[in-house]
Protein backbone atom coordinates (compact mmCIF):
# COMPACT_ATOMS: atom_id res chain seq x y z
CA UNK A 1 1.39 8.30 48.67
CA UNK A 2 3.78 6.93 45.85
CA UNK A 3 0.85 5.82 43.96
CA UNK A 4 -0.65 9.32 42.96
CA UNK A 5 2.76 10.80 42.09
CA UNK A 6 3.78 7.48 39.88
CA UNK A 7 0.35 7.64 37.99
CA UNK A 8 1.17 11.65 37.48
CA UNK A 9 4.14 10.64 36.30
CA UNK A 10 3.47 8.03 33.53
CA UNK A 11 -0.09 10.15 32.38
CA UNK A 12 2.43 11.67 29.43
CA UNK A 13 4.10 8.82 28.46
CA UNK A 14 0.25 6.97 28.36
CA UNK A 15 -1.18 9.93 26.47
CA UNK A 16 1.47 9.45 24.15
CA UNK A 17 0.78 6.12 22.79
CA UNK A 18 -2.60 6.32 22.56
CA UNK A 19 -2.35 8.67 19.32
CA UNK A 20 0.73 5.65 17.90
CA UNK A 21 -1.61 2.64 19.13
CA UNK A 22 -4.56 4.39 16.72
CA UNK A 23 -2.57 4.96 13.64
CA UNK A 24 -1.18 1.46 14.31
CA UNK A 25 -5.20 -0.09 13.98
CA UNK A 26 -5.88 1.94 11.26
CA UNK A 27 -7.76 -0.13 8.88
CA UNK A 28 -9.53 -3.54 8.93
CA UNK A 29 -7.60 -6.64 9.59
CA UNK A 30 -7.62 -8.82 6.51
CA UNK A 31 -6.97 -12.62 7.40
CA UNK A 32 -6.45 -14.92 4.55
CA UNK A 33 -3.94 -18.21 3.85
CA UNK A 34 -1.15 -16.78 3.11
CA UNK A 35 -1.23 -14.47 6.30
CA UNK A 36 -2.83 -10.73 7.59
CA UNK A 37 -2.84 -7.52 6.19
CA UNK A 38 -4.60 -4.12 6.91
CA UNK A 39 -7.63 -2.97 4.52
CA UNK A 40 -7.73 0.49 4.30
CA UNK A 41 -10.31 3.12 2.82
CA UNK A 42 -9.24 6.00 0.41
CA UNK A 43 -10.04 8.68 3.14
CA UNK A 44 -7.92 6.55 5.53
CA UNK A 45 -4.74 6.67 3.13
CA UNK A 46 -5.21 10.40 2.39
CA UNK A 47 -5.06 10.99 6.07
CA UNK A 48 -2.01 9.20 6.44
CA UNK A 49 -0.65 10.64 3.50
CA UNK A 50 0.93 14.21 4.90
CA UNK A 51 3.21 12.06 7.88
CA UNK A 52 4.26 9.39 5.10
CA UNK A 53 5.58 6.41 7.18
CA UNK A 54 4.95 4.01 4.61
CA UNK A 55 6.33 2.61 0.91
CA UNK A 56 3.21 3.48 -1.40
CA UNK A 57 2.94 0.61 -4.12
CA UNK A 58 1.07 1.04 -7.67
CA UNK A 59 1.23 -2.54 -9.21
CA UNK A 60 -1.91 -1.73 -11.48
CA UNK A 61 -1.15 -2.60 -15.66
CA UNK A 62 -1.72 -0.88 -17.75
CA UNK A 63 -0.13 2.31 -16.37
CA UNK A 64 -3.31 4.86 -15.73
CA UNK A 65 -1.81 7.44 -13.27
CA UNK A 66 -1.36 7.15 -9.94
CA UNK A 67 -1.81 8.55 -6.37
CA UNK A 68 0.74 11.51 -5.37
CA UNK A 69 3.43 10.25 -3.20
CA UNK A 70 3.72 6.60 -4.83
CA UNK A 71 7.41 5.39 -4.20
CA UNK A 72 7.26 2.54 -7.32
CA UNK A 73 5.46 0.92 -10.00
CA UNK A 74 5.88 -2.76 -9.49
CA UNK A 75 3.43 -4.66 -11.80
CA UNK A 76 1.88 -6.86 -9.73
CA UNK A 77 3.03 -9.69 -12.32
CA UNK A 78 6.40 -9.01 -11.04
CA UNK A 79 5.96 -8.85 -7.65
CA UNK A 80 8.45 -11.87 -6.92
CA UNK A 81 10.82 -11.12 -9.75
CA UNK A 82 11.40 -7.06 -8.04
CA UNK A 83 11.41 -7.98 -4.77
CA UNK A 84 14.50 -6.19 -3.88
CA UNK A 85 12.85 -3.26 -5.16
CA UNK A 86 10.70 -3.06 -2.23
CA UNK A 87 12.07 -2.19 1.24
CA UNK A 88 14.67 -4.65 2.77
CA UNK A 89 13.08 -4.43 6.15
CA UNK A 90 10.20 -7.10 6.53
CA UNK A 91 8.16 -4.64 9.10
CA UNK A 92 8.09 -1.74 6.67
CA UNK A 93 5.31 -0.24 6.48
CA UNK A 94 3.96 -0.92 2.41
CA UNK A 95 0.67 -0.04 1.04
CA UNK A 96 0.08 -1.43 -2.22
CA UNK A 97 -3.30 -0.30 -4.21
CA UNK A 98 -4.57 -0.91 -8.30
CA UNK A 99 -7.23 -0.07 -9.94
CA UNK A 100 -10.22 -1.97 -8.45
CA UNK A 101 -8.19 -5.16 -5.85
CA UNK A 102 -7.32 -7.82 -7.81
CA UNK A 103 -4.26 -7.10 -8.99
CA UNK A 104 -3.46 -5.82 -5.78
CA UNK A 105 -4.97 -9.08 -4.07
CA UNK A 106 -2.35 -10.77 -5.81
CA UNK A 107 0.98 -8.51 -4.97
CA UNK A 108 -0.23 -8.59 -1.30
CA UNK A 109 -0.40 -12.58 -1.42
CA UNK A 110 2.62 -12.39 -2.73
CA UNK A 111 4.45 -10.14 -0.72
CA UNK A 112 3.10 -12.45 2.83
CA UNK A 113 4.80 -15.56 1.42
CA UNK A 114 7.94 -13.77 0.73
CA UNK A 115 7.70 -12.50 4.92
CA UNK A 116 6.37 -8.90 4.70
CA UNK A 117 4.54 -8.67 7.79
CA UNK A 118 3.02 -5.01 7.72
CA UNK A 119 0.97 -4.70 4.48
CA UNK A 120 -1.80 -2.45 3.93
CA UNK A 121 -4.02 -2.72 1.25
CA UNK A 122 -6.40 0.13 -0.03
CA UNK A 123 -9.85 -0.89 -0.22
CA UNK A 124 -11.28 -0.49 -3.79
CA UNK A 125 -8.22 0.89 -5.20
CA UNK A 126 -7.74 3.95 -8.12
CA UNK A 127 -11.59 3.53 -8.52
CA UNK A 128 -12.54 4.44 -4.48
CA UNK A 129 -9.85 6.82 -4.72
CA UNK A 130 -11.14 8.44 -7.17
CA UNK A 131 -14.70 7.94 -6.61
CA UNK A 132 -14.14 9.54 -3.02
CA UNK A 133 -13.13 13.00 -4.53
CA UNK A 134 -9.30 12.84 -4.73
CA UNK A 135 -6.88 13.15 -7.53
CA UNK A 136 -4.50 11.44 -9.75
CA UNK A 137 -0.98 12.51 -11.11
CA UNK A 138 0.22 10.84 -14.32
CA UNK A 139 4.38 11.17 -14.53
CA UNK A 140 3.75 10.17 -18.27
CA UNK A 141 3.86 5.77 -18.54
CA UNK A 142 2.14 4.44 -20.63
CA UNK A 143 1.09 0.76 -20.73
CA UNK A 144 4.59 -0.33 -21.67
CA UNK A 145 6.98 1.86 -20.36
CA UNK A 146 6.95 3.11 -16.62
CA UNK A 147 7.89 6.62 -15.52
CA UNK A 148 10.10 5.12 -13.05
CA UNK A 149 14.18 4.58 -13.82
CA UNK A 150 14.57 1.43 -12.03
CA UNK A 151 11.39 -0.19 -13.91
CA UNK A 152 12.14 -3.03 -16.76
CA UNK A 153 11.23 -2.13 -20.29
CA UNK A 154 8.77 -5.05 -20.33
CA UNK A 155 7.60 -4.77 -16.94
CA UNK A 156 4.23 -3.12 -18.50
CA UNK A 157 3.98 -4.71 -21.51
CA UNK A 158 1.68 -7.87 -21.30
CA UNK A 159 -1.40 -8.59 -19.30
CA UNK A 160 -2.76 -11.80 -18.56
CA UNK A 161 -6.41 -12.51 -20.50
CA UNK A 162 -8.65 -11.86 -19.17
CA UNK A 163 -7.29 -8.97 -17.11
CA UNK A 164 -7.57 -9.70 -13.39
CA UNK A 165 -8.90 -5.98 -13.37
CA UNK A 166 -11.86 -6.51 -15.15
CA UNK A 167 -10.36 -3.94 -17.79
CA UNK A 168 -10.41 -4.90 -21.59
């Protein structure tokens, strides 16, 4: 008799963490040497855009706008060096996107050997954003100075050659 009333009891609580345990797997698990990290689409990151749980990385260079509700512009190049700009808690939730993945490639790698354990990366970047119907803000950078107060004069100002964007 206990066993109907017990299973009545806990159907909330169950019902309840099946909507966390999907937002949790949203995405593609990414496996590569330096750890795992969570590949998502641009229609996945819109959707998880209006509950924000998550620190929203642009490390693209040269500045070219960026996705509403970015938290920072960390050039990917100084991923290391700004560390302490990103959240102090090694399970926070960060996505990081550029403008195609390579630049991003490199912050995530980056960003597993330093501990970050919860990294989401978005698939294809400003260009599958973009591509996939949604817009771009631009808080006025430029290619050498960030609109962001904390950012480094320089942070923006050189690019590797050849760009690991693919951009000339």
């Amino acid at each position: 008799m206990r066993s109907p009333i017990l299973i009545a009891a806990m159907l909330p609580v169950l019902l309840l963490m099946v909507p966390a345990a999907a937002v949790a797997e949203r995405g593609t698990q990414v496996r590569i040497e330096e750890g795992a990290y969570r590949s998502i689409s641009a229609a996945e990151l819109s959707e998880m855009l209006p509950s924000k749980d998550f620190f929203l990385v642009n490390v693209h260079v040269p500045y070219a706008g960026e996705i509403p509700g970015t938290d920072a512009l960390i050039s990917y190049l100084d991923t290391e060096t700004r560390i302490g700009d990103y959240p102090h808690d090694k399970d926070s939730k960060i996505v990081i996107y550029c403008m195609t993945n390579r630049m991003a490639d490199i912050a995530v790698r980056n960003l597993l050997k330093d501990g970050f354990r919860n990294i989401f990366m978005l698939d294809g970047g400003i260009t599958a954003w973009k591509a996939a119907g949604f817009k771009l803000v631009n808080r006025g950078g430029t290619p050498t100075t960030a609109p962001y107060p904390n950012a480094s004069e320089n942070s923006f100002a050189t690019v590797p050659e050849p760009c690991p964007c693919g951009l000339k």
